[in-house]
N, C-alpha and C. Protein backbone atom coordinates (compact mmCIF):
# COMPACT_ATOMS: atom_id res chain seq x y z
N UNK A 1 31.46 -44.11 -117.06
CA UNK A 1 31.01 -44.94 -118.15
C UNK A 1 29.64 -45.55 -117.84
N UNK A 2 29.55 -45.71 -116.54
CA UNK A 2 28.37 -46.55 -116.44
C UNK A 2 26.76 -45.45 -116.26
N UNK A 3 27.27 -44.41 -115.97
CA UNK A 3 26.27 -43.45 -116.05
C UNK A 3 26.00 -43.32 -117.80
N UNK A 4 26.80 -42.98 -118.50
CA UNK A 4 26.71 -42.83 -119.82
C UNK A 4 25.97 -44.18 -120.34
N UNK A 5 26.17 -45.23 -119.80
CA UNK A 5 24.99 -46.78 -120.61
C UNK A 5 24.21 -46.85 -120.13
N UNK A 6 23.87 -45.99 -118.80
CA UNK A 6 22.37 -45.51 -118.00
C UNK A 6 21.53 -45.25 -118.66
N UNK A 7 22.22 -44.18 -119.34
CA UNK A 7 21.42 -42.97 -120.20
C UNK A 7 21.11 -43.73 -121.20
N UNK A 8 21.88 -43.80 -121.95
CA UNK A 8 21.94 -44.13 -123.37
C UNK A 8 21.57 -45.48 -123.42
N UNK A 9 21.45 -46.60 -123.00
CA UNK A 9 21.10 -48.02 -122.69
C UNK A 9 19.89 -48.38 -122.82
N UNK A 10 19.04 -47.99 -122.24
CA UNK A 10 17.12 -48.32 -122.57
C UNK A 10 16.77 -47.30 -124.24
N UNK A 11 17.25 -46.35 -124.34
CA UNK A 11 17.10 -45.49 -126.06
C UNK A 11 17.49 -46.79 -126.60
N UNK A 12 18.49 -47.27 -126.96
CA UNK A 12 19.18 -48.34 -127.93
C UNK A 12 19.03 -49.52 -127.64
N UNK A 13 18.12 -49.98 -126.31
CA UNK A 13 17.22 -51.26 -125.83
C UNK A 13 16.13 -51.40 -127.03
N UNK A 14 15.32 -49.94 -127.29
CA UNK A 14 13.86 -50.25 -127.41
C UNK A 14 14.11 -50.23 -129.32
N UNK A 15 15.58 -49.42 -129.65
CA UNK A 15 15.64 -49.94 -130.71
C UNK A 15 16.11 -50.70 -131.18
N UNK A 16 16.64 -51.51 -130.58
CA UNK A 16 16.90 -52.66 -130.92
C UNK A 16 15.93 -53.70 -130.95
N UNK A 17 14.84 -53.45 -129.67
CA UNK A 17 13.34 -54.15 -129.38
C UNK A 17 13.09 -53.95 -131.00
N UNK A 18 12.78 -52.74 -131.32
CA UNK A 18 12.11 -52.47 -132.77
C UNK A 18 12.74 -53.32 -133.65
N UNK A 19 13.66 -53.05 -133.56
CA UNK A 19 14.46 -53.69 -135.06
C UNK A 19 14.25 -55.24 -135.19
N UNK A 20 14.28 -55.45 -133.89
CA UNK A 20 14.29 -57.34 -133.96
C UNK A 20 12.76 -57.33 -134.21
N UNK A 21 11.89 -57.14 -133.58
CA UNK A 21 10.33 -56.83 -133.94
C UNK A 21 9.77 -57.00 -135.39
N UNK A 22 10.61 -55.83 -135.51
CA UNK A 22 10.12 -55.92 -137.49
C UNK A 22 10.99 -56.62 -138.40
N UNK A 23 12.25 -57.41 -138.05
CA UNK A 23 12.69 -58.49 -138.84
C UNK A 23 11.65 -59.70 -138.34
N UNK A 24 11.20 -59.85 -137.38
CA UNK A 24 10.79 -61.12 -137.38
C UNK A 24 8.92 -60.82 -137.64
N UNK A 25 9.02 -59.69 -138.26
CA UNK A 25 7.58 -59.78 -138.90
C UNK A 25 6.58 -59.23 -137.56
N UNK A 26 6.74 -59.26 -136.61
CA UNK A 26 5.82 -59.16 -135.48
C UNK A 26 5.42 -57.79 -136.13
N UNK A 27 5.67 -56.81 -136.20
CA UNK A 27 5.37 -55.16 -137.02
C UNK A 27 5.05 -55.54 -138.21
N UNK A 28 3.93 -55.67 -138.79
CA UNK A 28 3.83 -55.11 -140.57
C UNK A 28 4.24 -53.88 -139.99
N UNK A 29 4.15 -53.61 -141.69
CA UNK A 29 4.40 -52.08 -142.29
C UNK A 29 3.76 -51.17 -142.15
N UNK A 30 2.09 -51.33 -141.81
CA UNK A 30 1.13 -50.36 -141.12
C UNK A 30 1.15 -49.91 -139.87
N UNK A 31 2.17 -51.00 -138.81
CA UNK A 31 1.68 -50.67 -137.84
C UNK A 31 3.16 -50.16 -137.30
N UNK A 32 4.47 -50.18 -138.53
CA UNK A 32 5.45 -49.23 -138.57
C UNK A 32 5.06 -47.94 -139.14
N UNK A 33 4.30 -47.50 -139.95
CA UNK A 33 3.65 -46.46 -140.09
C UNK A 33 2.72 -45.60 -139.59
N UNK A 34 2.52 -46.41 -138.53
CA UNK A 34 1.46 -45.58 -137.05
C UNK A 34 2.27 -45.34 -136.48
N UNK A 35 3.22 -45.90 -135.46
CA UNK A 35 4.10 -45.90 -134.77
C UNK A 35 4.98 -44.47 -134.72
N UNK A 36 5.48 -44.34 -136.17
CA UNK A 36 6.23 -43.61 -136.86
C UNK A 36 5.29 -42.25 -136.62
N UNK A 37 4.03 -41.93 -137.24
CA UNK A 37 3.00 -41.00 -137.26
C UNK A 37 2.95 -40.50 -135.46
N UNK A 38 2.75 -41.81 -134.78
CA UNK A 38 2.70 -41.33 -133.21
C UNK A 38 3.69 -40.83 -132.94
N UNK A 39 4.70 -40.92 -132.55
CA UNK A 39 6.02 -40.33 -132.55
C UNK A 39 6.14 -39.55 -132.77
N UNK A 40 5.75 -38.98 -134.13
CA UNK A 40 6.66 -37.72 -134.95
C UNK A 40 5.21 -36.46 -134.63
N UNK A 41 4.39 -36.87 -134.65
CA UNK A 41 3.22 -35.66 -134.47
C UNK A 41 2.68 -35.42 -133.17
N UNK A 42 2.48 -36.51 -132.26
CA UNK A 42 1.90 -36.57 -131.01
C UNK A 42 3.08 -36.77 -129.97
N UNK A 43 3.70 -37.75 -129.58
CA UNK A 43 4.86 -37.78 -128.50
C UNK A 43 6.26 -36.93 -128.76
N UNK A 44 6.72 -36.84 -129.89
CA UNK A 44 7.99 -35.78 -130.03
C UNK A 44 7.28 -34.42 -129.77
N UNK A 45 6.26 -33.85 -130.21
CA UNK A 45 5.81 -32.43 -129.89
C UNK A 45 5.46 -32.34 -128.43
N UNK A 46 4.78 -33.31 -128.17
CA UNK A 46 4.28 -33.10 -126.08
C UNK A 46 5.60 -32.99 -125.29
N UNK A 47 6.28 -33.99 -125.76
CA UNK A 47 7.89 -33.57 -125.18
C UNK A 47 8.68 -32.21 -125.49
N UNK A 48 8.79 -31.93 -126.53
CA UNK A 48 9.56 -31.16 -126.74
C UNK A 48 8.71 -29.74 -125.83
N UNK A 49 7.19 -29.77 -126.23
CA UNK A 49 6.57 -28.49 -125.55
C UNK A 49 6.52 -28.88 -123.80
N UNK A 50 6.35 -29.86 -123.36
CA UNK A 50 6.70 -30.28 -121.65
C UNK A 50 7.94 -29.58 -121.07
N UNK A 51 9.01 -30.06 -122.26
CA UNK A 51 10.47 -29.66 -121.71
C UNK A 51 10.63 -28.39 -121.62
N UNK A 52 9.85 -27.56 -122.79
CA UNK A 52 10.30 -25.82 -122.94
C UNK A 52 9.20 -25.41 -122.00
N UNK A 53 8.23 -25.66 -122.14
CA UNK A 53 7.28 -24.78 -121.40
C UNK A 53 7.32 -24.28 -119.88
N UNK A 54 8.56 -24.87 -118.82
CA UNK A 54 8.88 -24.69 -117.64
C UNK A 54 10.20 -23.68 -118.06
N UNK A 55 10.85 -23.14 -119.23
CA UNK A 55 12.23 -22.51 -119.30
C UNK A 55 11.39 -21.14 -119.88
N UNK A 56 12.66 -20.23 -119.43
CA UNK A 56 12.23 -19.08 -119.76
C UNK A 56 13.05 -19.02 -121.05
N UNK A 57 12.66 -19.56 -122.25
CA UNK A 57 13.03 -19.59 -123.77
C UNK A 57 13.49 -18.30 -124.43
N UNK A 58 12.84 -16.92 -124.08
CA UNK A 58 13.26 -15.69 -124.95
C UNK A 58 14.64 -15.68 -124.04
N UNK A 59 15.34 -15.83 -123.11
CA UNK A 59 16.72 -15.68 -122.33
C UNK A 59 17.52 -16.09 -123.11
N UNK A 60 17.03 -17.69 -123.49
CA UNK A 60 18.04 -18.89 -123.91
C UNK A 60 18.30 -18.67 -125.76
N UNK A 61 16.97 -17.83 -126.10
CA UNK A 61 17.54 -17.37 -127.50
C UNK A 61 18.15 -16.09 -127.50
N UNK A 62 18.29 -15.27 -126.42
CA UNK A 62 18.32 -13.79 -126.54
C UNK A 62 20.27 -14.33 -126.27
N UNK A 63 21.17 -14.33 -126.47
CA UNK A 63 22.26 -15.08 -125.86
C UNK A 63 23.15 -15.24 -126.88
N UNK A 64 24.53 -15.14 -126.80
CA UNK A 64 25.89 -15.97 -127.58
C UNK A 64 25.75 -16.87 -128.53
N UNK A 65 25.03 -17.77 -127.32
CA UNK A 65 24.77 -19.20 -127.99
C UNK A 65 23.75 -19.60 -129.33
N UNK A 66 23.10 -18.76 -129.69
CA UNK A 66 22.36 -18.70 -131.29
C UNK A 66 23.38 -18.25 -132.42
N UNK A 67 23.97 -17.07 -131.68
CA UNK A 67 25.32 -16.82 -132.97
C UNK A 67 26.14 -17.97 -132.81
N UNK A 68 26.73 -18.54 -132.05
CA UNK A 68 27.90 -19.53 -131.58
C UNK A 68 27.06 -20.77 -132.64
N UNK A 69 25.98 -21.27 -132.27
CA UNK A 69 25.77 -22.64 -132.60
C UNK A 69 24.99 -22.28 -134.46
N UNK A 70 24.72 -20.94 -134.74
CA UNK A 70 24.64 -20.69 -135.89
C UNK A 70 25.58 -20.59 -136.89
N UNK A 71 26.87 -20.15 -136.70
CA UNK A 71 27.81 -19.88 -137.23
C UNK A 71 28.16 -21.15 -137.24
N UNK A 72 28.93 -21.87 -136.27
CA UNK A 72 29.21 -23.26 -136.55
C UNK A 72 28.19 -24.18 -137.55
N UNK A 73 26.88 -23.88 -137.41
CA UNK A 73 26.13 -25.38 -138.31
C UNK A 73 26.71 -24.61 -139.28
N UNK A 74 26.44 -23.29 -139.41
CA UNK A 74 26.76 -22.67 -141.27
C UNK A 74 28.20 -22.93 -141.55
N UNK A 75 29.20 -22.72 -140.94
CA UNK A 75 30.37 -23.23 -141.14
C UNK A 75 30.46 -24.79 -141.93
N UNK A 76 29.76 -25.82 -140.74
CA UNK A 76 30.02 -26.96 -141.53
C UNK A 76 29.07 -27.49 -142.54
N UNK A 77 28.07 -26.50 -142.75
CA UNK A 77 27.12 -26.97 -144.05
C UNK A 77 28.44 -26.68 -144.92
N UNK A 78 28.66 -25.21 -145.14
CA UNK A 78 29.45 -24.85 -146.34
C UNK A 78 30.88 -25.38 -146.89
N UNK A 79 31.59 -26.14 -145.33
CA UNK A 79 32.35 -26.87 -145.61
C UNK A 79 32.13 -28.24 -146.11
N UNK A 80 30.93 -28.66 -145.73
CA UNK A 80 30.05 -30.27 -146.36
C UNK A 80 30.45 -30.21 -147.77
N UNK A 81 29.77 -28.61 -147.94
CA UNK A 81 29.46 -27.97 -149.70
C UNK A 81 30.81 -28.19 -150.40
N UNK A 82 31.42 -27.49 -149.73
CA UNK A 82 33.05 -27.38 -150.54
C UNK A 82 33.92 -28.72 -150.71
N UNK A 83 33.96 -29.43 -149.59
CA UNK A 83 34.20 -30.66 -150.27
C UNK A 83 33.77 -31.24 -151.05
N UNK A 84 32.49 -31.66 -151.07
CA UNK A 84 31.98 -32.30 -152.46
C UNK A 84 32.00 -31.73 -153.57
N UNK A 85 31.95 -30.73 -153.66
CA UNK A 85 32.41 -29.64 -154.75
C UNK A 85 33.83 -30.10 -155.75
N UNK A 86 34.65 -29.68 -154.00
CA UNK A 86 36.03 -29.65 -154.61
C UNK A 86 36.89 -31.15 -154.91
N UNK A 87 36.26 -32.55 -154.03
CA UNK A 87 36.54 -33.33 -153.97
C UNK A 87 35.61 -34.31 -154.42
N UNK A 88 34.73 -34.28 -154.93
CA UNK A 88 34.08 -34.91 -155.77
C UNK A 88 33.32 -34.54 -157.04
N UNK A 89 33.10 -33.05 -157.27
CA UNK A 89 32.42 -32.57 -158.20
C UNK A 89 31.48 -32.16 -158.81
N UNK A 90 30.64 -32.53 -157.26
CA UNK A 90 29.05 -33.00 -157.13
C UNK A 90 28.36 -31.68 -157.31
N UNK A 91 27.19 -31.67 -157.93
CA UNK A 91 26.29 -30.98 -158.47
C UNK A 91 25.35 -30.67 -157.30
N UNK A 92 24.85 -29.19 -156.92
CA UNK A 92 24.48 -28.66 -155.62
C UNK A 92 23.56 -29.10 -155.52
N UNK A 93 22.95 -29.84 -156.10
CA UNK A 93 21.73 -31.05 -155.28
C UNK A 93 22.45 -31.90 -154.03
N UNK A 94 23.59 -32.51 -154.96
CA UNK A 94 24.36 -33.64 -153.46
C UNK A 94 25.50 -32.67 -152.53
N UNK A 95 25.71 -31.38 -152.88
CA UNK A 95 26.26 -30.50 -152.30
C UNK A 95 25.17 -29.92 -150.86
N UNK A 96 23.81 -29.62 -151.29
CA UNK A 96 23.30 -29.08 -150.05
C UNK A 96 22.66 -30.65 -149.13
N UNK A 97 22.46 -31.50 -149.98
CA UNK A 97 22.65 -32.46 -149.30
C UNK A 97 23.14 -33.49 -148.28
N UNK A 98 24.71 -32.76 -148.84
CA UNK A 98 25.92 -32.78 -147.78
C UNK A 98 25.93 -31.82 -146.99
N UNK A 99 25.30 -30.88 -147.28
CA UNK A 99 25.89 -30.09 -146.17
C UNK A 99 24.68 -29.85 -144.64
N UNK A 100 23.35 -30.49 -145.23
CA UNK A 100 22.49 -30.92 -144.50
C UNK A 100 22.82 -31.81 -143.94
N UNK A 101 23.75 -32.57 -144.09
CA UNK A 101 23.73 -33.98 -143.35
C UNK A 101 24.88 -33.61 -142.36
N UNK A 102 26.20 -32.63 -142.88
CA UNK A 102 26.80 -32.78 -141.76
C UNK A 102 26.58 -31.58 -140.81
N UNK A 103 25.52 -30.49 -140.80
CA UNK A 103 24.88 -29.46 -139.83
C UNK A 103 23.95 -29.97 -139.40
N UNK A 104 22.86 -30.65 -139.39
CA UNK A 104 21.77 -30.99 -138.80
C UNK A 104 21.58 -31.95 -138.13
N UNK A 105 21.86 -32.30 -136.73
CA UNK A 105 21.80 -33.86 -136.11
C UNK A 105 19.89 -33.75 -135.69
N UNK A 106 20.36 -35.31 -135.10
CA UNK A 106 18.62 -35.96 -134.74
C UNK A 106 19.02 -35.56 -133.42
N UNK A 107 18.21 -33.99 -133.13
CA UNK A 107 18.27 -33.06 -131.97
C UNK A 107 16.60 -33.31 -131.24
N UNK A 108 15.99 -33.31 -132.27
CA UNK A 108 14.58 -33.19 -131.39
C UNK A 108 14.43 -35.09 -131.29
N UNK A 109 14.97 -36.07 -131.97
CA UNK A 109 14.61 -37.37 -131.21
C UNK A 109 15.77 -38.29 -130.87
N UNK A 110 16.90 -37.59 -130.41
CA UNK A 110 18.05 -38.35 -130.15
C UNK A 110 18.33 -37.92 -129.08
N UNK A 111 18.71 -36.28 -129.12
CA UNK A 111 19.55 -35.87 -128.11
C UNK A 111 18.65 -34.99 -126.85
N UNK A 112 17.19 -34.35 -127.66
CA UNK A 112 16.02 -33.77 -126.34
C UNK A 112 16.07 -35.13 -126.11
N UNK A 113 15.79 -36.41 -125.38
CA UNK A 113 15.29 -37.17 -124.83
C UNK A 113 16.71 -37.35 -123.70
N UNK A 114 17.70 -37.69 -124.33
CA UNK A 114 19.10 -38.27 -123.65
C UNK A 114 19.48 -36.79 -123.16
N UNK A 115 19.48 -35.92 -123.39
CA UNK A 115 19.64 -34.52 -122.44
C UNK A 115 18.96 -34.17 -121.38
N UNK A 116 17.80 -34.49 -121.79
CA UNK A 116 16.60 -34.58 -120.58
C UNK A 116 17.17 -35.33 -119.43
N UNK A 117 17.12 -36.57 -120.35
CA UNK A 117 17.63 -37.34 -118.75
C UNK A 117 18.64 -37.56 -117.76
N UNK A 118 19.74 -36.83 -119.29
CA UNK A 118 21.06 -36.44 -117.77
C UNK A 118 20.93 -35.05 -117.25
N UNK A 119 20.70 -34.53 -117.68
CA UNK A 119 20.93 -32.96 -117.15
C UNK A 119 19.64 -32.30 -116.74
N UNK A 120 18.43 -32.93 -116.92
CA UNK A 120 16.67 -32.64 -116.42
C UNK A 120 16.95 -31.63 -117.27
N UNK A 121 15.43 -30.43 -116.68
CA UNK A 121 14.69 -29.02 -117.90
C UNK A 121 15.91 -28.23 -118.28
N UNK A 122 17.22 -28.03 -117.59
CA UNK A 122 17.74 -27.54 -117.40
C UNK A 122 18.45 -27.83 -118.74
N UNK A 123 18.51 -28.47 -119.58
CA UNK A 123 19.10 -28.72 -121.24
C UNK A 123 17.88 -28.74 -121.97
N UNK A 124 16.93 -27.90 -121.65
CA UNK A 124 15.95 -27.61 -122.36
C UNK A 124 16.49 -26.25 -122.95
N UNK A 125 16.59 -25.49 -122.53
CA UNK A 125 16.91 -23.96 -123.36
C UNK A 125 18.33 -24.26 -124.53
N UNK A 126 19.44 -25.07 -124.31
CA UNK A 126 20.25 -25.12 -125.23
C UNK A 126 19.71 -26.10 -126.48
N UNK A 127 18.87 -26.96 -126.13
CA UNK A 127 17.77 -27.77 -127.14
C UNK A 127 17.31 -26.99 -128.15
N UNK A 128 16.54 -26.07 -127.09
CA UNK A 128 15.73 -25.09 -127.86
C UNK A 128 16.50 -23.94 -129.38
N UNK A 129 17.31 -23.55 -128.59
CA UNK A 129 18.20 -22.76 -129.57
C UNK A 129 18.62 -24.09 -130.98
N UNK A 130 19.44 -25.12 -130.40
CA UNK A 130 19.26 -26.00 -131.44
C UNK A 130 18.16 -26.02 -132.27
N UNK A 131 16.87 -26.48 -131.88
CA UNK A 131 16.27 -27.09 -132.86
C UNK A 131 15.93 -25.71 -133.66
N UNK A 132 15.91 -24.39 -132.85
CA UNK A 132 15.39 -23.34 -133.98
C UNK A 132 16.45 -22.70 -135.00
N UNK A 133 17.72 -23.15 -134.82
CA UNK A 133 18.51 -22.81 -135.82
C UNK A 133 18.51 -23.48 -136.54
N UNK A 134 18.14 -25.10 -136.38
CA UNK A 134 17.91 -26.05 -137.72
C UNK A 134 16.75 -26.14 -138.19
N UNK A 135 15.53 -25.90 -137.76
CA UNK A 135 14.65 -25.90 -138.61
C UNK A 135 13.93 -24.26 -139.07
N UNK A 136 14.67 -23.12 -138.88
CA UNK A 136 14.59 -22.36 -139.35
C UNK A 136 15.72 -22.04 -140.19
N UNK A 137 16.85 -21.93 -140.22
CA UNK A 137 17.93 -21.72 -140.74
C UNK A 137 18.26 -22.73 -141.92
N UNK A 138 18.95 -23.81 -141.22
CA UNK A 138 19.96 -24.86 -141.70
C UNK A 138 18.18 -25.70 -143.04
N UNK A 139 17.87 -26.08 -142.67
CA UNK A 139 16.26 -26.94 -143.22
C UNK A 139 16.28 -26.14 -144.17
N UNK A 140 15.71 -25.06 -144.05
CA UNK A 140 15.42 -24.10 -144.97
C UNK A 140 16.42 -23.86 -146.13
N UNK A 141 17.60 -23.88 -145.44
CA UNK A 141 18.56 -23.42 -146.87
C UNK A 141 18.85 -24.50 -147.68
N UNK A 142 18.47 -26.01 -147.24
CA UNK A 142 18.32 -27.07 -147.86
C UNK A 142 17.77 -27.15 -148.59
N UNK A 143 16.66 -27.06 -148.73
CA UNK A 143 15.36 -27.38 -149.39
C UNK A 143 15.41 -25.90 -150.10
N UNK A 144 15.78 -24.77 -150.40
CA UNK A 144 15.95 -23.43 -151.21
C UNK A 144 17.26 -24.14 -151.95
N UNK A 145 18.20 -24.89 -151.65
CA UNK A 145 19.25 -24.96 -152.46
C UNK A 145 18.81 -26.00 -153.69
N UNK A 146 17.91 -27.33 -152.87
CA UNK A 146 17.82 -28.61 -153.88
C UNK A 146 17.06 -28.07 -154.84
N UNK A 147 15.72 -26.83 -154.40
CA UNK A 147 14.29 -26.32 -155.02
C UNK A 147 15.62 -25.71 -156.49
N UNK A 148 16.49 -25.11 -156.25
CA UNK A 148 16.94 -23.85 -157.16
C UNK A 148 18.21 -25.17 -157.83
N UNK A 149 18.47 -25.99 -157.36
CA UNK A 149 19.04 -26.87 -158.37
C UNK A 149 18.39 -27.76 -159.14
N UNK A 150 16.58 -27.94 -158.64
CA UNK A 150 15.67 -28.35 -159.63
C UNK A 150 15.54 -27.61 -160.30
N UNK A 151 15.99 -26.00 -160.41
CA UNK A 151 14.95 -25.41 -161.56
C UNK A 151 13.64 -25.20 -161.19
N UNK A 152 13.35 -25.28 -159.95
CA UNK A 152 11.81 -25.59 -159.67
C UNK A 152 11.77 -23.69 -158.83
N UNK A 153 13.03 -22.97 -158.73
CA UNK A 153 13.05 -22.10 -158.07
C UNK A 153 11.98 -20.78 -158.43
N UNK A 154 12.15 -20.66 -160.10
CA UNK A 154 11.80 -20.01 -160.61
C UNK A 154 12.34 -18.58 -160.91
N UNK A 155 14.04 -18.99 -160.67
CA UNK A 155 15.24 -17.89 -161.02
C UNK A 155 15.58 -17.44 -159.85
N UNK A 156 17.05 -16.85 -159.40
CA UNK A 156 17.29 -16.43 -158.59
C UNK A 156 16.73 -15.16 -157.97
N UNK A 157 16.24 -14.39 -158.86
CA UNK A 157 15.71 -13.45 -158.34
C UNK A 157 14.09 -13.59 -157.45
N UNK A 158 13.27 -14.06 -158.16
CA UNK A 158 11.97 -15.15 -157.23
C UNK A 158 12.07 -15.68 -156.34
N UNK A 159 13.66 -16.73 -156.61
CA UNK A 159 13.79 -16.98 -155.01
C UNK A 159 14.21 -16.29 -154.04
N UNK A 160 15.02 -15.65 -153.85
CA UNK A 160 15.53 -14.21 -153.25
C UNK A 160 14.47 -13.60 -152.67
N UNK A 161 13.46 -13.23 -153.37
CA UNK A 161 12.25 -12.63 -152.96
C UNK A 161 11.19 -13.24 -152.13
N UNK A 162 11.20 -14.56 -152.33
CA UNK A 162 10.24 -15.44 -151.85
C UNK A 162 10.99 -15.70 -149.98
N UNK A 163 12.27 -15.82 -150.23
CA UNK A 163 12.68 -15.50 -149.13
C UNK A 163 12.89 -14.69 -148.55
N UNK A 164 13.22 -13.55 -148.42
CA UNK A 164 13.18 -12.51 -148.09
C UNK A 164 11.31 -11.96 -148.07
N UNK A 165 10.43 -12.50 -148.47
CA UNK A 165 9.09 -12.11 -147.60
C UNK A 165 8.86 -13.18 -146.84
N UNK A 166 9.03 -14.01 -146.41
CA UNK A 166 9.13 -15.37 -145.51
C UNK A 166 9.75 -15.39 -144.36
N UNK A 167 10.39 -14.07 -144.11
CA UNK A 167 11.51 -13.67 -142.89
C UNK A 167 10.40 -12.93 -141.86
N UNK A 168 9.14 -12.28 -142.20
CA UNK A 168 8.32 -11.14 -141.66
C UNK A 168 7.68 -12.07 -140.44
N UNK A 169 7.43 -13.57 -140.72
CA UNK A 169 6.57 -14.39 -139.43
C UNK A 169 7.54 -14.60 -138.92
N UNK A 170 8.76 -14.57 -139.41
CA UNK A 170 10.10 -15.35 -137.93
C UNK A 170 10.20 -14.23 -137.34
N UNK A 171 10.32 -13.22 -138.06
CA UNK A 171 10.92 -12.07 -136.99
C UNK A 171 9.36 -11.58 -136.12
N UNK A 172 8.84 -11.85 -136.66
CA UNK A 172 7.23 -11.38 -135.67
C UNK A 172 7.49 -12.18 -134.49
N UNK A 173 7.89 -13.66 -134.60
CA UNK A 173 7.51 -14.41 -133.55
C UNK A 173 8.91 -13.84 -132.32
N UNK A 174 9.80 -13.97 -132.74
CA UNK A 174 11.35 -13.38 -132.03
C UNK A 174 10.86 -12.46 -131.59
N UNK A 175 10.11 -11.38 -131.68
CA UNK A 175 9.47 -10.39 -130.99
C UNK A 175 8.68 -10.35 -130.22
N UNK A 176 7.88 -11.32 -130.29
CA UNK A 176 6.77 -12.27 -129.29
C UNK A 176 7.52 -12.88 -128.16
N UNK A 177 8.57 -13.65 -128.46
CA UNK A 177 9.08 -14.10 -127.20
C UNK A 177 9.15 -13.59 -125.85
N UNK A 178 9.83 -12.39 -125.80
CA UNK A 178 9.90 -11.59 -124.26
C UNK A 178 9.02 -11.28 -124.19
N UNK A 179 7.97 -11.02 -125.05
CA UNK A 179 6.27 -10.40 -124.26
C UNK A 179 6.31 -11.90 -123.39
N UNK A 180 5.87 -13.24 -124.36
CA UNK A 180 5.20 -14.32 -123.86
C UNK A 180 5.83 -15.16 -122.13
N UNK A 181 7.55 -14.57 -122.33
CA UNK A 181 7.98 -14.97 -120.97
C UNK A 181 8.01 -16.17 -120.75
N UNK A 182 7.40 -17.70 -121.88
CA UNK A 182 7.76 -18.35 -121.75
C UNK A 182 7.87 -19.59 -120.59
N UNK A 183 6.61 -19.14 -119.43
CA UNK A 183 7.24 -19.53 -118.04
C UNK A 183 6.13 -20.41 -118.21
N UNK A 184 5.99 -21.22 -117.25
CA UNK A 184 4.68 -22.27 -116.96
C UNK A 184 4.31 -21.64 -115.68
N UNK A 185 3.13 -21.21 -115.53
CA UNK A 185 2.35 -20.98 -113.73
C UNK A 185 2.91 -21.47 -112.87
N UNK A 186 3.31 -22.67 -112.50
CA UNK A 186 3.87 -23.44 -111.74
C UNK A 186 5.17 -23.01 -111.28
């Protein structure tokens, strides 16, 4: 237990620092909106590329574990789907909504940081597979489901197509991997 409030103990220190911070006004709203900008463009990307760039990444996608952790998010998107469906009635706007919310966790700023620090680089490659099944996969079918329940799709058949030519840079890059090897000099 006490290893586990190791870990997890200074993450939920500094937000809590935050939270009390910006109730008591010390944060305007601009300088929660930098903060936010630093984070999400500059310190989540140096991390995330620090952590992979020492793993040999085409291994950790070439593996079980992309079907294993793919099948499961798609499992519980579609089960998200079907409940609200079947148990509430909801219209596939709050259907892929749900089902985004219960496949997709906060992987690149919750769990890369607290993985890192219990387990070092070495929970970098199962990271990795994470974050590329959710923001290629799971993201994507979100935002194609809400787009085509706006009407904004432009018919099923357009969308179909639009996806299906949008597949040619993922699979280029998956092919890139074992050339690139993935390794750091070091």
């Amino acid at each position: 237990m006490l290893l586990t409030l190791s870990l997890t103990g200074p993450f939920f220190a500094v937000v809590a620092l935050g939270f009390f911070a910006a109730r008591k006004g010390w944060m305007p709203d601009g300088a929660v909106r930098s903060l936010n900008v630093f984070v999400f463009y500059f310190a989540m990307p140096a991390l995330i590329i620090r952590a992979l760039g020492r793993q040999d990444i085409a291994a950790a996608l070439n593996g079980p574990a992309v079907l294993v952790w793919a099948l499961a998010c798609l499992c519980a998107f579609g089960l998200a789907m079907a409940i609200m469906r079947l148990a509430f009635a909801a219209p596939l706007s709050e259907m892929a909504l749900a089902g985004q919310a219960a496949s997709v966790g906060n992987i690149g700023f919750l769990a890369l940081p607290l993985m890192l620090a219990a387990f070092g680089d070495a929970a970098a490659p199962p990271i990795a597979v994470a974050l590329t099944i959710d923001l290629v996969v799971l993201i994507p079918l979100s935002i194609g489901l809400l787009e085509w329940s706006a009407g904004k799709s432009g018919g099923t058949a357009k969308m179909l197509t639009s996806v299906r030519a949008g597949w040619w840079p993922i699979r280029s890059c998956w092919r890139l991997l074992p050339a690139a090897r993935c390794r750091s000099p070091d």
